[in-house]
N, C-alpha and C. Protein backbone atom coordinates (compact mmCIF):
# COMPACT_ATOMS: atom_id res chain seq x y z
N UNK A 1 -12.08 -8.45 6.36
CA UNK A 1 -11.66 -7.29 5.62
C UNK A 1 -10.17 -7.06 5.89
N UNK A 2 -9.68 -6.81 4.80
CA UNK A 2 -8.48 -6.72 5.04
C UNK A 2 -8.06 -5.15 5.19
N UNK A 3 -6.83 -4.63 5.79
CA UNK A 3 -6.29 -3.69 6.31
C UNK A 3 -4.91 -3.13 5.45
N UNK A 4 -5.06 -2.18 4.55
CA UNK A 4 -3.86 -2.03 3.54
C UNK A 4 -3.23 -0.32 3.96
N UNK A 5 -2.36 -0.02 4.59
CA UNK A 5 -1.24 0.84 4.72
C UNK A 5 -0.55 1.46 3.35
N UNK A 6 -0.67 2.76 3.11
CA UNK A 6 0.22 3.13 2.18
C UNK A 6 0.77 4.61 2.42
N UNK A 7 2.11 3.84 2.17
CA UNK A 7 3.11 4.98 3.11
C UNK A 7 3.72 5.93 2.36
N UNK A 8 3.37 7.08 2.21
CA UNK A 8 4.15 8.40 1.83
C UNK A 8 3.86 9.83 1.55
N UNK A 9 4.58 10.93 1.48
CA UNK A 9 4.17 11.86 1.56
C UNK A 9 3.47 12.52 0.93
N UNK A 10 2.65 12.10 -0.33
CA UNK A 10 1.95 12.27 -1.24
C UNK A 10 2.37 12.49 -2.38
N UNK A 11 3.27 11.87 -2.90
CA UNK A 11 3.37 12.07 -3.95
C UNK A 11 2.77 11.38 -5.23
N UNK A 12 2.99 11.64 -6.24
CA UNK A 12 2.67 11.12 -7.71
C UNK A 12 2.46 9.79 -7.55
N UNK A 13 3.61 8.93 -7.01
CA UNK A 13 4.02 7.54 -7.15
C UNK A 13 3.16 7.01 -6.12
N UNK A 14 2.83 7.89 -4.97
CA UNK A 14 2.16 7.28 -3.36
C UNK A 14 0.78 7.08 -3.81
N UNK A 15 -0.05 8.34 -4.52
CA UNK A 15 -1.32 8.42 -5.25
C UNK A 15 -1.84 7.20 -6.27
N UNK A 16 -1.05 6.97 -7.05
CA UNK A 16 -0.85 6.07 -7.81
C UNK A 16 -0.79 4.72 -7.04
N UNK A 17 0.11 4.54 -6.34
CA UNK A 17 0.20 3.19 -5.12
C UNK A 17 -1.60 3.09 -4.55
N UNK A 18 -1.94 4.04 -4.21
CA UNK A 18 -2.95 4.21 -3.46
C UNK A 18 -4.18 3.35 -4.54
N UNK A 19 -4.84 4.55 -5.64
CA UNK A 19 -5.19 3.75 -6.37
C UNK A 19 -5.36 2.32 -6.97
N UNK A 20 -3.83 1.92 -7.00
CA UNK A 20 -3.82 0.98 -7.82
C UNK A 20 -4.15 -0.51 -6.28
N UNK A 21 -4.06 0.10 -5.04
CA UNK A 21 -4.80 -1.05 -3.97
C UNK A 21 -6.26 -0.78 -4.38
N UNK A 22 -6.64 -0.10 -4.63
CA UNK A 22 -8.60 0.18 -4.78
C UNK A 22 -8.64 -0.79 -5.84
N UNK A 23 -7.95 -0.26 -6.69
CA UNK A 23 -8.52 -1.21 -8.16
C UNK A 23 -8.48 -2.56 -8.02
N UNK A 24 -7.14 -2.74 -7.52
CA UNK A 24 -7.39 -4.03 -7.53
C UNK A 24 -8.10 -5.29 -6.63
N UNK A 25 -8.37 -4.13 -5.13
CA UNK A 25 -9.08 -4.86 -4.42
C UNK A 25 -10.75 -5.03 -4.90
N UNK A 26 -10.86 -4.20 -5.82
CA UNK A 26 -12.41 -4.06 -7.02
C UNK A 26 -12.36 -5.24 -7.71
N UNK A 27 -11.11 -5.06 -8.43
CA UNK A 27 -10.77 -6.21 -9.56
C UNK A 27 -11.25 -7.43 -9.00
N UNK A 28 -10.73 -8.04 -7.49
CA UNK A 28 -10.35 -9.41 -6.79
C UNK A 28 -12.16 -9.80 -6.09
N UNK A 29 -12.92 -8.42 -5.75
CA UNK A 29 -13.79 -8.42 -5.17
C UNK A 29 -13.75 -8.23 -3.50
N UNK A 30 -12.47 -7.80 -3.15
CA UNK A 30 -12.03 -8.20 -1.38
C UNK A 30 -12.85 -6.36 -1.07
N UNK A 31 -13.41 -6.64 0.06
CA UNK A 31 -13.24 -5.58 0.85
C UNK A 31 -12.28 -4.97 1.78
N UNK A 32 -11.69 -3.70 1.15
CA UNK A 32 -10.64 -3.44 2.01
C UNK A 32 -10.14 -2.12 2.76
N UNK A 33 -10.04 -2.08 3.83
CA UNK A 33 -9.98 -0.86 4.07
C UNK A 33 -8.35 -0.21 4.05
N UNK A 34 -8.33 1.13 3.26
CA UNK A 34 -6.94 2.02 2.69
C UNK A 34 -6.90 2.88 4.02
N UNK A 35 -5.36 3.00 4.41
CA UNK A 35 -5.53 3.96 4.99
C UNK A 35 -4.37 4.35 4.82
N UNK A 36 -4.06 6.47 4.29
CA UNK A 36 -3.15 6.61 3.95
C UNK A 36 -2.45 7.07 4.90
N UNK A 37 -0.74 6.73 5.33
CA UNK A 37 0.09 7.68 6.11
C UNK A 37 1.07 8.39 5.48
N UNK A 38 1.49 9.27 6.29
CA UNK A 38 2.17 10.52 5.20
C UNK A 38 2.85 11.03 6.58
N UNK A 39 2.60 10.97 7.84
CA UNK A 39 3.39 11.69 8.53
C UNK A 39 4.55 10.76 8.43
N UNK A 40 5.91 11.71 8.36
CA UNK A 40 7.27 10.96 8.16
C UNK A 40 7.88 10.22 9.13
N UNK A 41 7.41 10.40 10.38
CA UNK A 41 8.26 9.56 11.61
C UNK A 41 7.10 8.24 11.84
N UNK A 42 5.70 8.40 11.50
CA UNK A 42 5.38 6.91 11.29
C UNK A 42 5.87 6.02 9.97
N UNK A 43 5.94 6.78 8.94
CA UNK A 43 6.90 5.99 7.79
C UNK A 43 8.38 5.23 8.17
N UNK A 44 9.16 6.52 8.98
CA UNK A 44 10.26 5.80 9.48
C UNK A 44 9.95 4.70 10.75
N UNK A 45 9.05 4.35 11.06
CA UNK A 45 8.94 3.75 12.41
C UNK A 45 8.56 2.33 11.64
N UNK A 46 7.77 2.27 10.63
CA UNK A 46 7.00 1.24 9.78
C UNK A 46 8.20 0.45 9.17
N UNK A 47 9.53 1.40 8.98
CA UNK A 47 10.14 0.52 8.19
C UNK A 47 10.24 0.69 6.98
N UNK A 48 9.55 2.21 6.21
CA UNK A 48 9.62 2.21 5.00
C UNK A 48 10.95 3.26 4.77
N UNK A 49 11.87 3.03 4.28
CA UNK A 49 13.28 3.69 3.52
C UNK A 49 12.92 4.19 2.68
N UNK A 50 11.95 3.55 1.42
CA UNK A 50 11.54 4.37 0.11
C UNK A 50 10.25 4.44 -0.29
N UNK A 51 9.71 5.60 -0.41
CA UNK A 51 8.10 5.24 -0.53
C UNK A 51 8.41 4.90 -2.18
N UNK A 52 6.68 4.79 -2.28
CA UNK A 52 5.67 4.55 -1.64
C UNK A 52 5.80 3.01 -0.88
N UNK A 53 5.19 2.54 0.12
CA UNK A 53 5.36 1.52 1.07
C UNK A 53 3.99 1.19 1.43
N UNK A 54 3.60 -0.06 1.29
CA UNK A 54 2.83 -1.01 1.17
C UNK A 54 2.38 -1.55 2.60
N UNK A 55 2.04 -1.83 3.36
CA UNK A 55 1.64 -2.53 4.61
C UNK A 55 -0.24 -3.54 4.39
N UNK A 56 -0.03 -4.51 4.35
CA UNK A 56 -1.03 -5.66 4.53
C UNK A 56 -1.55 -6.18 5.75
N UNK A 57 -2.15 -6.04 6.53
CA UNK A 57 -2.62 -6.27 7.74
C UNK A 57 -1.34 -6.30 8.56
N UNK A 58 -0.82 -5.33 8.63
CA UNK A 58 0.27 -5.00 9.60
C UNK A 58 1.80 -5.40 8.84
N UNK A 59 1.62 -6.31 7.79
CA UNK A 59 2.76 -6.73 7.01
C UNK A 59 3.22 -5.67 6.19
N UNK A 60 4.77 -5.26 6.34
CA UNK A 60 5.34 -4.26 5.32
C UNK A 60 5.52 -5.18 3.98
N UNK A 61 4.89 -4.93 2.98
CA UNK A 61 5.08 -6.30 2.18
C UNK A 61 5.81 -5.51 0.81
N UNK A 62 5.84 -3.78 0.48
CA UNK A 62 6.46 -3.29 -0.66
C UNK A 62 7.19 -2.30 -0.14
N UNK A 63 8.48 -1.87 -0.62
CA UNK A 63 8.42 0.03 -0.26
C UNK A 63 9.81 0.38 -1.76
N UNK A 64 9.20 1.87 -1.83
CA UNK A 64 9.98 1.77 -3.08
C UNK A 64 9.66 1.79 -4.53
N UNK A 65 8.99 2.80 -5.70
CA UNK A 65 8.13 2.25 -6.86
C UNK A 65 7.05 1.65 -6.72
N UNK A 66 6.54 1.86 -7.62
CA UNK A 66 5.32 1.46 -8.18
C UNK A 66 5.40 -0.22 -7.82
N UNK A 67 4.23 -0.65 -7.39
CA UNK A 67 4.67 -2.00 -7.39
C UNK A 67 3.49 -2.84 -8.15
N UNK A 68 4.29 -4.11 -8.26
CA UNK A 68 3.67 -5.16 -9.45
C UNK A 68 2.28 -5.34 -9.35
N UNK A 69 1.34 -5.15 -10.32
CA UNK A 69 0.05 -5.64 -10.38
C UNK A 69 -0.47 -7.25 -9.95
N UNK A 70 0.59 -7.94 -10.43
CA UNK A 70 -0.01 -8.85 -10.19
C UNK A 70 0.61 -9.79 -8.24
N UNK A 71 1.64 -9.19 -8.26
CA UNK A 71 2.06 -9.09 -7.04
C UNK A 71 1.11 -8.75 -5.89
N UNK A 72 0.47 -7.15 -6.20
CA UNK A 72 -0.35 -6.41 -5.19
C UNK A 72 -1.73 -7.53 -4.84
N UNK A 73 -2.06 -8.19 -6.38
CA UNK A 73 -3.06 -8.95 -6.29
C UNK A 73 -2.95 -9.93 -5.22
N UNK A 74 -1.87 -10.78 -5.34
CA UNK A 74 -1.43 -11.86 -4.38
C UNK A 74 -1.48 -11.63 -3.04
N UNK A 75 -0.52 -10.22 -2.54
CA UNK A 75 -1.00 -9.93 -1.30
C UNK A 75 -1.83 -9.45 -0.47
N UNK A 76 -3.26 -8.96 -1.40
CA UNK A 76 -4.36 -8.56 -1.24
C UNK A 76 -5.35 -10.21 -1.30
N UNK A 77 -4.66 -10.70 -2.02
CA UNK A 77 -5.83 -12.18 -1.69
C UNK A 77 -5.42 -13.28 -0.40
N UNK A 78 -3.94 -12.96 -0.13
CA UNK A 78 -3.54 -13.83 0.90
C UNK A 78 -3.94 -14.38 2.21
């Protein structure tokens, strides 16, 4: 099972980030467990400058916009 991080303070774009790991870990069939952070000094500690921010089994792999569908796919199957 994989381990997916999504970093930010809740906003529109973070919600949306959030989602769009469910779906597509639905889409792929992976089991995965979300877990959201939002407190700001673990965001800054992670490495994320711009949310929303992405983390893959410990890998910061997005931060910054909405990120690519088919991208998210790749690093959710990796």
């Amino acid at each position: 099972m994989k381990t997916v991080k999504v970093y930010g303070p809740g906003c529109k774009r973070c919600e949306a980030t959030e989602k769009m790991v469910r779906d597509a870990a639905g889409k792929l069939g992976l089991e995965v467990e979300v877990e959201k952070v939002s407190d700001p000094k673990s965001i800054a500690m992670a490495g994320v400058m711009s949310t929303p921010g992405i983390a893959v089994d410990g890998k910061l792999v997005h931060t910054g916009g909405l990120p690519d569908e088919a991208k998210l796919e790749g690093w959710l199957s990796a």
